[in-house]
N, C-alpha and C. Protein backbone atom coordinates (compact mmCIF):
# COMPACT_ATOMS: atom_id res chain seq x y z
N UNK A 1 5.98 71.06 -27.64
CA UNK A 1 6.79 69.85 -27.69
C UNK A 1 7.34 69.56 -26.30
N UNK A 2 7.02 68.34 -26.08
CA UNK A 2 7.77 67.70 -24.28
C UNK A 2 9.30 67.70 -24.70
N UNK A 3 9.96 67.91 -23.74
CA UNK A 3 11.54 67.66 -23.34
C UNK A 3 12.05 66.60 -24.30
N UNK A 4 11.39 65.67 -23.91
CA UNK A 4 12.09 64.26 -24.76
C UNK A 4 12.35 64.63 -25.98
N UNK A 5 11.14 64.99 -26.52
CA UNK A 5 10.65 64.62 -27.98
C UNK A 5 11.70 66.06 -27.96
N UNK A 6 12.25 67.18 -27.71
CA UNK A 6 13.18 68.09 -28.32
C UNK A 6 15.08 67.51 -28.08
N UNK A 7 14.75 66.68 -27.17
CA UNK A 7 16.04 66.24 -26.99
C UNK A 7 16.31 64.81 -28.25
N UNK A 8 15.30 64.48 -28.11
CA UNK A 8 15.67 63.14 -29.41
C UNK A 8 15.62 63.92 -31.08
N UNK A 9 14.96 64.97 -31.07
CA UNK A 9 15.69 65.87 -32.28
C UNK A 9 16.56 66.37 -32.53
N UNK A 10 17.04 66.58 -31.23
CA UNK A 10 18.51 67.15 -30.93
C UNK A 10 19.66 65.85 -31.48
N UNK A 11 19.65 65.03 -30.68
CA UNK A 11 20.16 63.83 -31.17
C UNK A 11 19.98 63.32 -32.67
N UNK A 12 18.57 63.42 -33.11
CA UNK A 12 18.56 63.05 -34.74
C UNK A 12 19.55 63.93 -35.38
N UNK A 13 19.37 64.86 -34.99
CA UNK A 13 20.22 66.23 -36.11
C UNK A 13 21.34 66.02 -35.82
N UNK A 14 22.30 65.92 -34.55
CA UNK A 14 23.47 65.44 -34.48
C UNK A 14 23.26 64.49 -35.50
N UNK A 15 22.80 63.24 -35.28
CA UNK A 15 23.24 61.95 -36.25
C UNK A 15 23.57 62.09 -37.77
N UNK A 16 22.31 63.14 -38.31
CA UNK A 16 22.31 63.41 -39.48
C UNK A 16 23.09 64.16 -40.21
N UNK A 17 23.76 65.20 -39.07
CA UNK A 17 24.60 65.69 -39.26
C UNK A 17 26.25 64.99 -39.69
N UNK A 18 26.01 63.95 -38.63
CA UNK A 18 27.51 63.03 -38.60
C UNK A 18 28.33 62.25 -39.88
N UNK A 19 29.06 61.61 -39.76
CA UNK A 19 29.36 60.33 -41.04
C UNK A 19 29.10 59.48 -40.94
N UNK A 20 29.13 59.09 -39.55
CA UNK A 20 29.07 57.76 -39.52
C UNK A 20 28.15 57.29 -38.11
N UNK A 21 28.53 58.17 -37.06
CA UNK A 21 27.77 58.26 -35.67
C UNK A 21 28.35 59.25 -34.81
N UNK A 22 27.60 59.64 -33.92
CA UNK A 22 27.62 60.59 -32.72
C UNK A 22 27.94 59.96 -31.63
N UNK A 23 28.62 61.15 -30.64
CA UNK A 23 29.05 60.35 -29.14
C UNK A 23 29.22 61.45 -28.50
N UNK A 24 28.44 61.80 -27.37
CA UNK A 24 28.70 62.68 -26.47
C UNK A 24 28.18 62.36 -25.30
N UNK A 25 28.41 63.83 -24.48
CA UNK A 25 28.38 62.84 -22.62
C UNK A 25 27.14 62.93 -22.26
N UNK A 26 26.58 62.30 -21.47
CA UNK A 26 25.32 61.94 -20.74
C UNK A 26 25.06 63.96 -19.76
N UNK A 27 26.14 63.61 -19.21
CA UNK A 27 25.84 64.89 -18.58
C UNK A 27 25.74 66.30 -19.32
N UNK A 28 27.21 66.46 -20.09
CA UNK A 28 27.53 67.76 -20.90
C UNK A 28 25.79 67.82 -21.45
N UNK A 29 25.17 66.79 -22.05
CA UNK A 29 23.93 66.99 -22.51
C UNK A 29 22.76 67.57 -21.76
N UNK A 30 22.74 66.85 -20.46
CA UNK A 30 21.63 67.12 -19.26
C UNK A 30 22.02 68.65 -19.23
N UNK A 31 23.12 69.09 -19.44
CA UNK A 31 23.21 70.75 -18.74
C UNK A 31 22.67 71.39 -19.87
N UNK A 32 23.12 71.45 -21.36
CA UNK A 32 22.25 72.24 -22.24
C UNK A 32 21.09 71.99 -22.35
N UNK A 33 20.38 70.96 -21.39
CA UNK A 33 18.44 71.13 -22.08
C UNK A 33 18.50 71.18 -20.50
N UNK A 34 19.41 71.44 -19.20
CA UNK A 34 19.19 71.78 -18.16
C UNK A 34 17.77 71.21 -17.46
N UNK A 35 18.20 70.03 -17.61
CA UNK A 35 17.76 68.61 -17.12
C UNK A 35 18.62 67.27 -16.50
N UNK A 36 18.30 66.24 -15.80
CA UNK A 36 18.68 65.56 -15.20
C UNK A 36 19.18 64.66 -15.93
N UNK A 37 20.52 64.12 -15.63
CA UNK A 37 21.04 63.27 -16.78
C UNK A 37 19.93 61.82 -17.28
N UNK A 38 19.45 61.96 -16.02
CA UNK A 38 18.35 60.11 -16.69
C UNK A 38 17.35 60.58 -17.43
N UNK A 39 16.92 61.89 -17.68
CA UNK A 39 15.86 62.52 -18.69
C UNK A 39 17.04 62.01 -19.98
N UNK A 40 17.79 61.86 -20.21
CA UNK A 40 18.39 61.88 -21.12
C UNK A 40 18.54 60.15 -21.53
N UNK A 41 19.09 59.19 -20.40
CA UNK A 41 18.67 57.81 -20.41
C UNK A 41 17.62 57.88 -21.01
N UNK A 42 16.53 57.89 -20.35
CA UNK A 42 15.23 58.28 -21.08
C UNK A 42 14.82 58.09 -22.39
N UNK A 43 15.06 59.01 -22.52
CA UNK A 43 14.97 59.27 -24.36
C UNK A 43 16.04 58.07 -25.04
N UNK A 44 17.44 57.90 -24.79
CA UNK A 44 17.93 57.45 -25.54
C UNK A 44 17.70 55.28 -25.28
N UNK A 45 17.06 55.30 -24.03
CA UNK A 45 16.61 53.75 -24.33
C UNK A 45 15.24 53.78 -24.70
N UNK A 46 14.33 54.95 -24.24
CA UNK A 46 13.05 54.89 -25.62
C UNK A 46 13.04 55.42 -27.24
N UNK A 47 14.04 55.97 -27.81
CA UNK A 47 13.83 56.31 -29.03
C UNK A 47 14.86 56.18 -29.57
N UNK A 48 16.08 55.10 -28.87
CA UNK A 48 17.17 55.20 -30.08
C UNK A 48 17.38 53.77 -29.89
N UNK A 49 16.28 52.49 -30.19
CA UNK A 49 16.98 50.98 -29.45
C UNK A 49 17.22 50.41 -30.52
N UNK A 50 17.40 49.24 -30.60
CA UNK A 50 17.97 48.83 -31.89
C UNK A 50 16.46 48.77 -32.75
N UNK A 51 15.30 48.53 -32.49
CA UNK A 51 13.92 48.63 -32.50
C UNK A 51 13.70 49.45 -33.69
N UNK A 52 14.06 50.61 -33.17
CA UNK A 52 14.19 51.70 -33.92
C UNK A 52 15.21 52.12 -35.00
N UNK A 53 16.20 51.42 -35.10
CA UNK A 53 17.03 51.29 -36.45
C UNK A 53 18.39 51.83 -35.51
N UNK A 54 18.75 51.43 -34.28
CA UNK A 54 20.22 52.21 -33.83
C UNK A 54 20.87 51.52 -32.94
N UNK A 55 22.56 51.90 -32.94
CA UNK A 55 23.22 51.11 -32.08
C UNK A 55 23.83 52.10 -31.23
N UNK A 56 23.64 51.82 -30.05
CA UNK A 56 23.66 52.62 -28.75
C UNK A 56 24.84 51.67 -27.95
N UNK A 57 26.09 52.76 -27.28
CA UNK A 57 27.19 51.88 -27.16
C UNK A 57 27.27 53.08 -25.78
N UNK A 58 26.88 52.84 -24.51
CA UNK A 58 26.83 53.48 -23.36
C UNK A 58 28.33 53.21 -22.20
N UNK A 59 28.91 54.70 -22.02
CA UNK A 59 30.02 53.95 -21.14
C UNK A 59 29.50 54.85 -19.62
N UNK A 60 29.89 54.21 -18.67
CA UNK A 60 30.08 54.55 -17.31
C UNK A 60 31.05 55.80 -16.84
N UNK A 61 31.15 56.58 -16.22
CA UNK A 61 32.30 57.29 -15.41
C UNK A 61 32.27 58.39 -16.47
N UNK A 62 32.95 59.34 -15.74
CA UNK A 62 33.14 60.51 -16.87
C UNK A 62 32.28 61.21 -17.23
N UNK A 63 30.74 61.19 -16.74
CA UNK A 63 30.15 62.07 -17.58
C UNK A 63 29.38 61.05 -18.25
N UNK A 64 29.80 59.82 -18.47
CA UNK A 64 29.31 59.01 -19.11
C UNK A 64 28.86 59.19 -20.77
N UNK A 65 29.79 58.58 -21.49
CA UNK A 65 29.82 58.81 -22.87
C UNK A 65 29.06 58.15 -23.77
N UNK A 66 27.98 58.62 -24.59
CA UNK A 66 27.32 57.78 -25.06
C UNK A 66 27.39 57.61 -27.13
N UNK A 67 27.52 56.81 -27.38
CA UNK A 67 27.78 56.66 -28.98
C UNK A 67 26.47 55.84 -29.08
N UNK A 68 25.97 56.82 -30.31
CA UNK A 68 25.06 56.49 -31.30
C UNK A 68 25.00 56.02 -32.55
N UNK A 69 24.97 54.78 -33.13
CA UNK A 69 24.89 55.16 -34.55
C UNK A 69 23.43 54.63 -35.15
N UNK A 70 23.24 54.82 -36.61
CA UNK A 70 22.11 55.09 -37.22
C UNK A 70 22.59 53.55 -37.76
N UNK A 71 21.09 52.50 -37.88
CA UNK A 71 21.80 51.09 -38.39
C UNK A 71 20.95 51.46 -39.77
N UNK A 72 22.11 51.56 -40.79
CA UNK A 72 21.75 51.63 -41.77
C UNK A 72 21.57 50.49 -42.81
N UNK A 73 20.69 49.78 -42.96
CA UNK A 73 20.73 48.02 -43.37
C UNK A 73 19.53 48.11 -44.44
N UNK A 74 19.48 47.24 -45.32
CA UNK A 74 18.63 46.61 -46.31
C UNK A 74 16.85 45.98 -45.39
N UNK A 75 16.05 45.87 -46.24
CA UNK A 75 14.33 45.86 -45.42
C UNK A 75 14.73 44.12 -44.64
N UNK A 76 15.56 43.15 -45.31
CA UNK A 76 15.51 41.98 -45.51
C UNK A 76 16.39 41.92 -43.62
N UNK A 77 17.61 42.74 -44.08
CA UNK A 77 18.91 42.48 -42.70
C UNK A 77 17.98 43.47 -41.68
N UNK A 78 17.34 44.65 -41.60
CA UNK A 78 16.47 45.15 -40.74
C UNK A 78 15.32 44.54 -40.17
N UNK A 79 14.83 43.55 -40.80
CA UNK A 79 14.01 42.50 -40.50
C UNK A 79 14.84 41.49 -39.22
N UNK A 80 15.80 40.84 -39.78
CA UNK A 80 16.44 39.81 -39.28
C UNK A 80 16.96 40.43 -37.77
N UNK A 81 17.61 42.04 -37.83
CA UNK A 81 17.96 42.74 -36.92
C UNK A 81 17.04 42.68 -35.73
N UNK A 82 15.98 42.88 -36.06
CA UNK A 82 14.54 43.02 -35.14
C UNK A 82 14.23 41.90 -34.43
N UNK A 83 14.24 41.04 -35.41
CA UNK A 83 13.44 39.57 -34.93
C UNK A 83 14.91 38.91 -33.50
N UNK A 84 15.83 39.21 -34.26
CA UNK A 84 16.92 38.90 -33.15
C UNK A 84 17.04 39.67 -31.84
N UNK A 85 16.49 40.84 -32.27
CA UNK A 85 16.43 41.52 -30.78
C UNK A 85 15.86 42.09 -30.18
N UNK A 86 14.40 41.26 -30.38
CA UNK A 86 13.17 40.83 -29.99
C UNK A 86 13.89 40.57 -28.25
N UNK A 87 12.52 41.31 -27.10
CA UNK A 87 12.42 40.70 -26.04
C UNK A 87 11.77 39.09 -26.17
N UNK A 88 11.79 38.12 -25.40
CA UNK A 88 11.17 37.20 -25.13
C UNK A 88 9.73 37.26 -24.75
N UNK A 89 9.40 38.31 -24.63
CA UNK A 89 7.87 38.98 -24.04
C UNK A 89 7.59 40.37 -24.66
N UNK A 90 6.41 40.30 -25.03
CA UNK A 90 6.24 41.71 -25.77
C UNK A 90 4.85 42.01 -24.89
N UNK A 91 4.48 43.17 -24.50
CA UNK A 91 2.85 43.74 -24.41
C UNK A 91 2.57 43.86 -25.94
N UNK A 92 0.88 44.10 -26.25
CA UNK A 92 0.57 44.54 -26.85
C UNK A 92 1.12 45.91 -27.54
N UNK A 93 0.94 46.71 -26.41
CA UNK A 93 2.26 48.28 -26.76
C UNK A 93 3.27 48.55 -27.33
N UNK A 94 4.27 47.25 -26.61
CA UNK A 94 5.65 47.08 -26.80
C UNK A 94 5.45 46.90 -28.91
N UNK A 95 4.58 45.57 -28.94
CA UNK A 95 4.23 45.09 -30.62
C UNK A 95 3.84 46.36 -31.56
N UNK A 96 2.89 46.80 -30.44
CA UNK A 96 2.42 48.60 -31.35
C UNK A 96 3.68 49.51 -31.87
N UNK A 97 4.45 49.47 -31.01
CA UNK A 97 5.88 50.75 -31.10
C UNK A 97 6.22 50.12 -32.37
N UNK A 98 6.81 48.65 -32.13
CA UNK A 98 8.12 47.98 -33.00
C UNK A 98 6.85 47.85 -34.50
N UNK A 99 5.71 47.68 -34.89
CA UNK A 99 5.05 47.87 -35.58
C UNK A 99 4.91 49.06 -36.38
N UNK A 100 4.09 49.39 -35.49
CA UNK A 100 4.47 51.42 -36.10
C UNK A 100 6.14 51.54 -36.80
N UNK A 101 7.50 51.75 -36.13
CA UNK A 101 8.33 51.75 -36.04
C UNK A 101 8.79 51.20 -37.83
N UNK A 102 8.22 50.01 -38.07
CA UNK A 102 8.13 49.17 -39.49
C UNK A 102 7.50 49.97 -40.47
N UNK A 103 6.44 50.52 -40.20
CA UNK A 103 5.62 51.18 -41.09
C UNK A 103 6.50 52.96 -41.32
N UNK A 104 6.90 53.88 -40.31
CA UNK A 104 7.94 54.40 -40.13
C UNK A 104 9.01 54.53 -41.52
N UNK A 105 9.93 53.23 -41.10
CA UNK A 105 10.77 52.97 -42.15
C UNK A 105 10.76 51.99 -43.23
N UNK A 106 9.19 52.28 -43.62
CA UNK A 106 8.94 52.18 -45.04
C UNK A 106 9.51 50.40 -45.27
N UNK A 107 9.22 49.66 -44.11
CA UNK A 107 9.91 48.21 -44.26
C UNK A 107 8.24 47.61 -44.63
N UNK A 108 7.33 47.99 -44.06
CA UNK A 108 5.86 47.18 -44.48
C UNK A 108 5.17 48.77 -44.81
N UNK A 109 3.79 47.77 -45.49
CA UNK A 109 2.58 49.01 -45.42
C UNK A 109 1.79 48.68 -44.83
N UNK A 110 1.33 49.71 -44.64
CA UNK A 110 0.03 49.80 -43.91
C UNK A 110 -0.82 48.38 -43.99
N UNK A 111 -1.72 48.17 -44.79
CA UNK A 111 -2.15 46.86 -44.96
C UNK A 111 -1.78 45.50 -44.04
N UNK A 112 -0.12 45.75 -44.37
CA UNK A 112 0.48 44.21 -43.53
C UNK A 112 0.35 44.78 -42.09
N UNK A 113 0.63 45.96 -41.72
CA UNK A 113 1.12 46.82 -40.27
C UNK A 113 -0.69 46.15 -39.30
N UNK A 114 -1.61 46.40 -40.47
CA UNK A 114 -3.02 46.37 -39.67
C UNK A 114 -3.10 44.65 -39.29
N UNK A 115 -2.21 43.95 -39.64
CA UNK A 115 -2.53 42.47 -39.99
C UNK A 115 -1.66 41.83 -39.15
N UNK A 116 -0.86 42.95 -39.06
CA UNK A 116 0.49 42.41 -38.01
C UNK A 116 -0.17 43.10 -36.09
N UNK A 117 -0.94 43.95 -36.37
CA UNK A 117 -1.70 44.14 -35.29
C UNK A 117 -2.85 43.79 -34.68
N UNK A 118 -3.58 42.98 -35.82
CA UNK A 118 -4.45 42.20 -35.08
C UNK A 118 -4.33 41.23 -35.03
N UNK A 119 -3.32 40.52 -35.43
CA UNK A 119 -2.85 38.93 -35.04
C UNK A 119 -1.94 39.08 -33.17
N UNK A 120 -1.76 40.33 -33.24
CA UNK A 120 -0.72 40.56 -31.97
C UNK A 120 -2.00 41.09 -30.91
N UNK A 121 -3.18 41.34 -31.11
CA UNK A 121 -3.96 42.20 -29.88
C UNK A 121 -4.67 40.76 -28.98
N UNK A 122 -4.52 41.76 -27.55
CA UNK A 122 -4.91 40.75 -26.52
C UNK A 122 -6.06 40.33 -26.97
N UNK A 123 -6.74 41.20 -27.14
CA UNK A 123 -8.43 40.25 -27.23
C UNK A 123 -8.25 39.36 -28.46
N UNK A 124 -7.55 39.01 -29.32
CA UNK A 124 -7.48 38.10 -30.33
C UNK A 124 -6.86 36.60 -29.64
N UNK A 125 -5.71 36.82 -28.79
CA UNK A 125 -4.83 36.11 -28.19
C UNK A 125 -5.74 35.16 -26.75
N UNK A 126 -6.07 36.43 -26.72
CA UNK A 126 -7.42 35.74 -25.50
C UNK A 126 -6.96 34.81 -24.08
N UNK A 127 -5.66 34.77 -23.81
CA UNK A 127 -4.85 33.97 -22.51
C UNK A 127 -4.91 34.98 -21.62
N UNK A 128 -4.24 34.15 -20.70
CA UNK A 128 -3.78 35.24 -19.67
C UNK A 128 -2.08 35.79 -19.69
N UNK A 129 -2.31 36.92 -18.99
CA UNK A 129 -0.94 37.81 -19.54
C UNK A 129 0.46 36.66 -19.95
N UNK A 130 0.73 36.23 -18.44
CA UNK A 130 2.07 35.43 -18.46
C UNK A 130 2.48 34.79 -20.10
N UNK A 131 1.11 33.86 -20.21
CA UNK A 131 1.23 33.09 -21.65
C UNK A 131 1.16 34.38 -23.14
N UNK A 132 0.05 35.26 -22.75
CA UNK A 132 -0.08 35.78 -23.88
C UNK A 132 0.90 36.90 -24.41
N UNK A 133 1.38 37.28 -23.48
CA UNK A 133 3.01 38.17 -23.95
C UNK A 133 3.45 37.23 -25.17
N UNK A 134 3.91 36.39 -24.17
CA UNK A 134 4.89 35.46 -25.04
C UNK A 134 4.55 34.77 -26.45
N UNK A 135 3.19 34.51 -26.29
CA UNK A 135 3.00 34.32 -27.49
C UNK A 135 2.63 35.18 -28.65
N UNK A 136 2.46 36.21 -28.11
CA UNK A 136 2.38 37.34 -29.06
C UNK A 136 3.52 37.77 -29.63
N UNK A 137 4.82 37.47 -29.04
CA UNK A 137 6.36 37.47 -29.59
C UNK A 137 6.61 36.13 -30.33
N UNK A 138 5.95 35.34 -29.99
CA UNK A 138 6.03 34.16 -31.02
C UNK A 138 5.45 34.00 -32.30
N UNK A 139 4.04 34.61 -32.25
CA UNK A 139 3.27 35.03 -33.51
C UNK A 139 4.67 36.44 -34.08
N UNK A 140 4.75 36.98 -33.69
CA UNK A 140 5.07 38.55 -34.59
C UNK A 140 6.23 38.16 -35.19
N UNK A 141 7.63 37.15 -34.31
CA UNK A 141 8.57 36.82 -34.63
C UNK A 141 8.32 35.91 -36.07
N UNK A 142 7.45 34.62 -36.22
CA UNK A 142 7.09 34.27 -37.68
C UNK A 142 6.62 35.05 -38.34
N UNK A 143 5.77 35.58 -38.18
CA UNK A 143 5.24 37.23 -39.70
C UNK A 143 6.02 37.45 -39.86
N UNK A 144 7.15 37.99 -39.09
CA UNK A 144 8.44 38.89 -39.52
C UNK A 144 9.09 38.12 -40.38
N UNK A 145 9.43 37.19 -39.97
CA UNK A 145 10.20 35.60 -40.45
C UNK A 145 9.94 35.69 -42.07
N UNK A 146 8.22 36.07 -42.34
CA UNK A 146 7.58 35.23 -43.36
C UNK A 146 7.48 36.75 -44.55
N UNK A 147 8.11 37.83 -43.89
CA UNK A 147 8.18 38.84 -44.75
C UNK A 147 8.90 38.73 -45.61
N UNK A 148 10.38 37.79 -45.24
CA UNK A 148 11.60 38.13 -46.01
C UNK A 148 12.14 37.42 -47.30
């Protein structure tokens, strides 16, 4: 197992452990997996974004304190959550994660997940990047729309 992927278990189990959410320091953390505090950025803007079902409340100074919580919401308000905080531009990749991510937490199946990925792949989209990001956040944002 890579660093990340033991430090974002670390973090799940805190969460799961918690009531309501977790909050601890950026650094105090970097010293028990005796790593650099942005290994820890890291992980927590790739595997804890709102994307992923969480609200991440980051402070400055101190060690820098970070609160986590788990967004615990209905398939319908987790939908709406997403579509709102949607970049304006997606890669293909970016659509893959937040896709996967759906299938994950049991919000689509498989079936829609394959349907929601080939309406989103470049070679379907067929532009050039600038345009086709964007419209690939414009397609995914109505599917999503049309789930609920």
């Amino acid at each position: 197992m890579r660093l990340s992927e033991v430090i974002e278990e670390y973090i799940k189990a805190l969460i799961a452990d918690s009531d309501d959410f977790v909050e601890f320091g950026r650094n105090e953390l970097a010293e028990y997996f005796n790593c650099v505090p942005s290994q820890i950025n890291y992980v927590i803007s790739t595997r804890f974004s709102p994307e992923r079902g969480y609200y991440v409340e980051s402070r400055r100074g101190g060690g820098g304190n970070i609160k986590i919580k788990r967004i615990d919401i209905t398939k319908d308000r987790y939908i709406m959550h997403l579509i709102n905080s949607l970049e304006e531009s997606l890669s293909q990749q970016e659509a893959g994660i937040i896709i996967n991510n759906l299938i994950d937490y049991n919000v689509i199946d498989s079936k829609t997940a394959k349907l929601l990925k080939v309406a989103t792949n470049d070679k379907v989209l067929g532009l050039p990047r600038e345009y086709r990001d964007l419209v690939r956040t414009r397609i995914l944002k109505n599917m999503l729309i049309n789930l609920i």
